[in-house]
N, C-alpha and C. Protein backbone atom coordinates (compact mmCIF):
# COMPACT_ATOMS: atom_id res chain seq x y z
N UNK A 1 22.18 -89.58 -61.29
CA UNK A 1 21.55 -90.57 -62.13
C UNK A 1 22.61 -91.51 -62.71
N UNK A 2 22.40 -92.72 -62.90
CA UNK A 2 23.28 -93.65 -63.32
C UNK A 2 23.35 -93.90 -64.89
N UNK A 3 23.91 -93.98 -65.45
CA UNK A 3 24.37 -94.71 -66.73
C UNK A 3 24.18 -95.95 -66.93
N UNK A 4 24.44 -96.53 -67.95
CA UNK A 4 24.07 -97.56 -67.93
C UNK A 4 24.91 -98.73 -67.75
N UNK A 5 25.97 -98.03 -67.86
CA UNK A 5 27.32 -98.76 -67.11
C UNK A 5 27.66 -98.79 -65.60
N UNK A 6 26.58 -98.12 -65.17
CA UNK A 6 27.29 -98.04 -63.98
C UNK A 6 26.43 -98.91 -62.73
N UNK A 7 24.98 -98.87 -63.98
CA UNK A 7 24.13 -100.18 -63.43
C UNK A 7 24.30 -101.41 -62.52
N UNK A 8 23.77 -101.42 -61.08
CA UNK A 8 24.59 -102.25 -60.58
C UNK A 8 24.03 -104.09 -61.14
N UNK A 9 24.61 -104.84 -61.12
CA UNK A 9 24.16 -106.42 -61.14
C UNK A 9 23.12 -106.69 -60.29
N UNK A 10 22.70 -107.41 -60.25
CA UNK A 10 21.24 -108.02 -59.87
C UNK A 10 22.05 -110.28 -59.41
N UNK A 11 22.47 -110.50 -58.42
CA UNK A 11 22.19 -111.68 -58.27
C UNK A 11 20.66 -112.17 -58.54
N UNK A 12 20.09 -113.05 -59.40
CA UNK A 12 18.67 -113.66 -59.42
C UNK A 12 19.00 -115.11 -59.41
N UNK A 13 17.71 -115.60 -59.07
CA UNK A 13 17.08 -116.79 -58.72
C UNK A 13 16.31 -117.17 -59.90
N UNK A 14 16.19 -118.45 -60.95
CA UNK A 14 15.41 -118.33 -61.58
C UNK A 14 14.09 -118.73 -61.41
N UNK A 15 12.63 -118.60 -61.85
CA UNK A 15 11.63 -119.14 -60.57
C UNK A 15 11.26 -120.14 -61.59
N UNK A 16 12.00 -120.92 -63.00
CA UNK A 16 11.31 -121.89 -63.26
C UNK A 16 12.53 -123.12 -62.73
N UNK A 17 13.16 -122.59 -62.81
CA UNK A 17 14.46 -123.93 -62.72
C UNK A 17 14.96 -123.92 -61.64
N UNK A 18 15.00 -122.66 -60.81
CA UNK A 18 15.97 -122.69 -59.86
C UNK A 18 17.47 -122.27 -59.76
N UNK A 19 17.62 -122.22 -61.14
CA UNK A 19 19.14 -121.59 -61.17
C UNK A 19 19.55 -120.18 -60.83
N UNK A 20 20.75 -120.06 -60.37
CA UNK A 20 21.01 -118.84 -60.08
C UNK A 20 21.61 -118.27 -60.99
N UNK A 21 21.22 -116.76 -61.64
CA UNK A 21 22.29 -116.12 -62.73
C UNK A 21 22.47 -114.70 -62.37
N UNK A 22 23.19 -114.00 -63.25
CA UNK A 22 23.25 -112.63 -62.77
C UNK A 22 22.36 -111.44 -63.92
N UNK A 23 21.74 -110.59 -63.42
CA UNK A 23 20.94 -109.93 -64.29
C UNK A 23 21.41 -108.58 -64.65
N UNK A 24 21.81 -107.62 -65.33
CA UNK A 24 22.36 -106.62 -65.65
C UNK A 24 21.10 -105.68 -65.25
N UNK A 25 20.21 -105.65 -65.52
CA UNK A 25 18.70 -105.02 -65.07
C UNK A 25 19.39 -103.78 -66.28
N UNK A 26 19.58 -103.63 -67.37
CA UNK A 26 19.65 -102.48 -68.37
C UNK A 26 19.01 -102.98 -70.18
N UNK A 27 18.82 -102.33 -70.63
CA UNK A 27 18.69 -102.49 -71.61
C UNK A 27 19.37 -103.90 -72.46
N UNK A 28 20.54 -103.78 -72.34
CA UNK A 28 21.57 -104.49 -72.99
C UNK A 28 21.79 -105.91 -72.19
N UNK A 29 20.64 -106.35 -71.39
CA UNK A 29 20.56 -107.79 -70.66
C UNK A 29 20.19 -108.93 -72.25
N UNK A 30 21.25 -110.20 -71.57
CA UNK A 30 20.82 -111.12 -72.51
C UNK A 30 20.07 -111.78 -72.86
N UNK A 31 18.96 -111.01 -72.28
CA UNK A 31 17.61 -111.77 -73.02
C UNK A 31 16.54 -111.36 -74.21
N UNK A 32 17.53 -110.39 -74.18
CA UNK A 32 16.78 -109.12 -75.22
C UNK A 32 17.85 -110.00 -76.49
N UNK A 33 18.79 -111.26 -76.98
CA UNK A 33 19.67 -111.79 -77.64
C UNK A 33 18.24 -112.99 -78.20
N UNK A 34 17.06 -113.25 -77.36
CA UNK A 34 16.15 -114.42 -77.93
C UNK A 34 14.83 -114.09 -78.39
N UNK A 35 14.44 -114.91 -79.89
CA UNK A 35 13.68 -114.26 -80.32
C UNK A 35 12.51 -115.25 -79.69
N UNK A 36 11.59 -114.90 -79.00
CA UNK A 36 10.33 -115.32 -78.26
C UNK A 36 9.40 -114.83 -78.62
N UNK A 37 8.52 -115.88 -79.32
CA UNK A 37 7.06 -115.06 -79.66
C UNK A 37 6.15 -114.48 -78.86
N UNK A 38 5.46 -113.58 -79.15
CA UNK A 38 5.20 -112.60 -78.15
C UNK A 38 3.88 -113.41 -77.32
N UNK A 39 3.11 -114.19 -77.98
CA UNK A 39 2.40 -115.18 -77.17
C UNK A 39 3.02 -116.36 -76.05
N UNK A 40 4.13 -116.63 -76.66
CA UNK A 40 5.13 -117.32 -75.48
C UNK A 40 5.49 -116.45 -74.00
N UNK A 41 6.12 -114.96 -74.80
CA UNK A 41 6.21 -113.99 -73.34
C UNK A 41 5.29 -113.73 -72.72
N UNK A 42 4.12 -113.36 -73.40
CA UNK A 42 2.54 -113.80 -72.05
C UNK A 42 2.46 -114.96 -71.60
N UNK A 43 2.69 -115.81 -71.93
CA UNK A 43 2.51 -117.28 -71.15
C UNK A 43 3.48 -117.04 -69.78
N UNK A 44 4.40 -116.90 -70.30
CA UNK A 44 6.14 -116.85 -69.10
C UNK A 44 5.55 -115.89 -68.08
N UNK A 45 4.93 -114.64 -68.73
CA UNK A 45 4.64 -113.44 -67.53
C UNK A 45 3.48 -114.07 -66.74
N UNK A 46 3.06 -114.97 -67.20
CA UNK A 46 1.46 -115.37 -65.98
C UNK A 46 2.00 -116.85 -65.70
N UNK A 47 2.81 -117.13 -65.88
CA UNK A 47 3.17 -118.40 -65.32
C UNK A 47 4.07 -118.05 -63.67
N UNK A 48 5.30 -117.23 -64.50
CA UNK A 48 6.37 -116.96 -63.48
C UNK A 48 6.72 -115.80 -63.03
N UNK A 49 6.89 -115.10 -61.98
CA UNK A 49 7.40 -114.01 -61.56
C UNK A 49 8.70 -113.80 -61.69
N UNK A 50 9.37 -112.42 -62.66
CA UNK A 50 10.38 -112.47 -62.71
C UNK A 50 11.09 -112.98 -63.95
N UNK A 51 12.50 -113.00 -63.92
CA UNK A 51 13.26 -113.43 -65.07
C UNK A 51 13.69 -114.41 -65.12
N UNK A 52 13.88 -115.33 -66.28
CA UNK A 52 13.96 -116.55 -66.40
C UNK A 52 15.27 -116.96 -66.43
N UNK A 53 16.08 -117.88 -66.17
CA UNK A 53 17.43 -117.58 -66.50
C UNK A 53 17.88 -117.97 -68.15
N UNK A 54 18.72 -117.86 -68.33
CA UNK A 54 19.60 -117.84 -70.14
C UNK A 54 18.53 -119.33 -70.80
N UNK A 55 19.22 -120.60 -70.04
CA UNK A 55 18.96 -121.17 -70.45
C UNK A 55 17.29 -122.02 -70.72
N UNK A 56 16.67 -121.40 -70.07
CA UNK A 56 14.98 -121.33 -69.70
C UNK A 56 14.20 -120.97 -70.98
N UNK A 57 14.90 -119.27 -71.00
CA UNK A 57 14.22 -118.72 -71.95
C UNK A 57 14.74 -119.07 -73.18
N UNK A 58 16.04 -119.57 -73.44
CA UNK A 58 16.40 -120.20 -75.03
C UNK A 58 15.40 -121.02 -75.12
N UNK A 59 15.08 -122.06 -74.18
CA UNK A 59 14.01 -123.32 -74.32
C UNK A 59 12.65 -122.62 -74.99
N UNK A 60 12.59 -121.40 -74.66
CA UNK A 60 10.95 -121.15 -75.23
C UNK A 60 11.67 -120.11 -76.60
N UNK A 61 12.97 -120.66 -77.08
CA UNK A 61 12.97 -119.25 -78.15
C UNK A 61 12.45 -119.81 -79.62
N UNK A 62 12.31 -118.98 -80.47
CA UNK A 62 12.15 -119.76 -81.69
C UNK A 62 13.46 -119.74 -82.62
N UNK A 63 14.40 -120.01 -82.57
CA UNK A 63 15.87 -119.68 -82.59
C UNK A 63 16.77 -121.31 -81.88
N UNK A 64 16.17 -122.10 -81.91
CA UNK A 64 16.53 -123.42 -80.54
C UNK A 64 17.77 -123.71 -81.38
C-alpha cells in the first residue's frame, strides 16, 4: 500500500481551459488551498469532467 508520499503524479489536462497541470491525486492537492462554495462545486461537477486546473478553480473561489 502506498503512502502518501509515495503517490505517484497525475499529468492532467484541464477540461475547461485546456491547460496542462500536474495533479498529486492525495489529500494534500492544491485545490483543497480554495475556498469554493459548495453550490459553485456542483456547478463545476455537472459542467466538467475532472479537475480543473489552479488557475480555473481560483476564478470560481470566493477568496479572488
Amino acid at each position: 500500500m502506498m503512502n502518501e508520499k509515495e503517490r505517484p503524479f497525475e499529468k492532467k489536462k484541464c477540461p475547461r481551459c485546456s491547460n496542462a497541470f500536474v495533479c498529486s491525486a492525495s489529500a494534500k492537492c492544491w485545490c483543497f488551498e480554495y475556498d469554493v462554495a459548495p453550490e459553485t462545486m456542483e456547478l463545476i461537477q455537472d459542467t466538467w469532467q475532472g479537475c480543473l486546473c489552479s488557475d480555473c478553480l481560483k476564478s470560481f473561489s470566493k477568496q479572488k
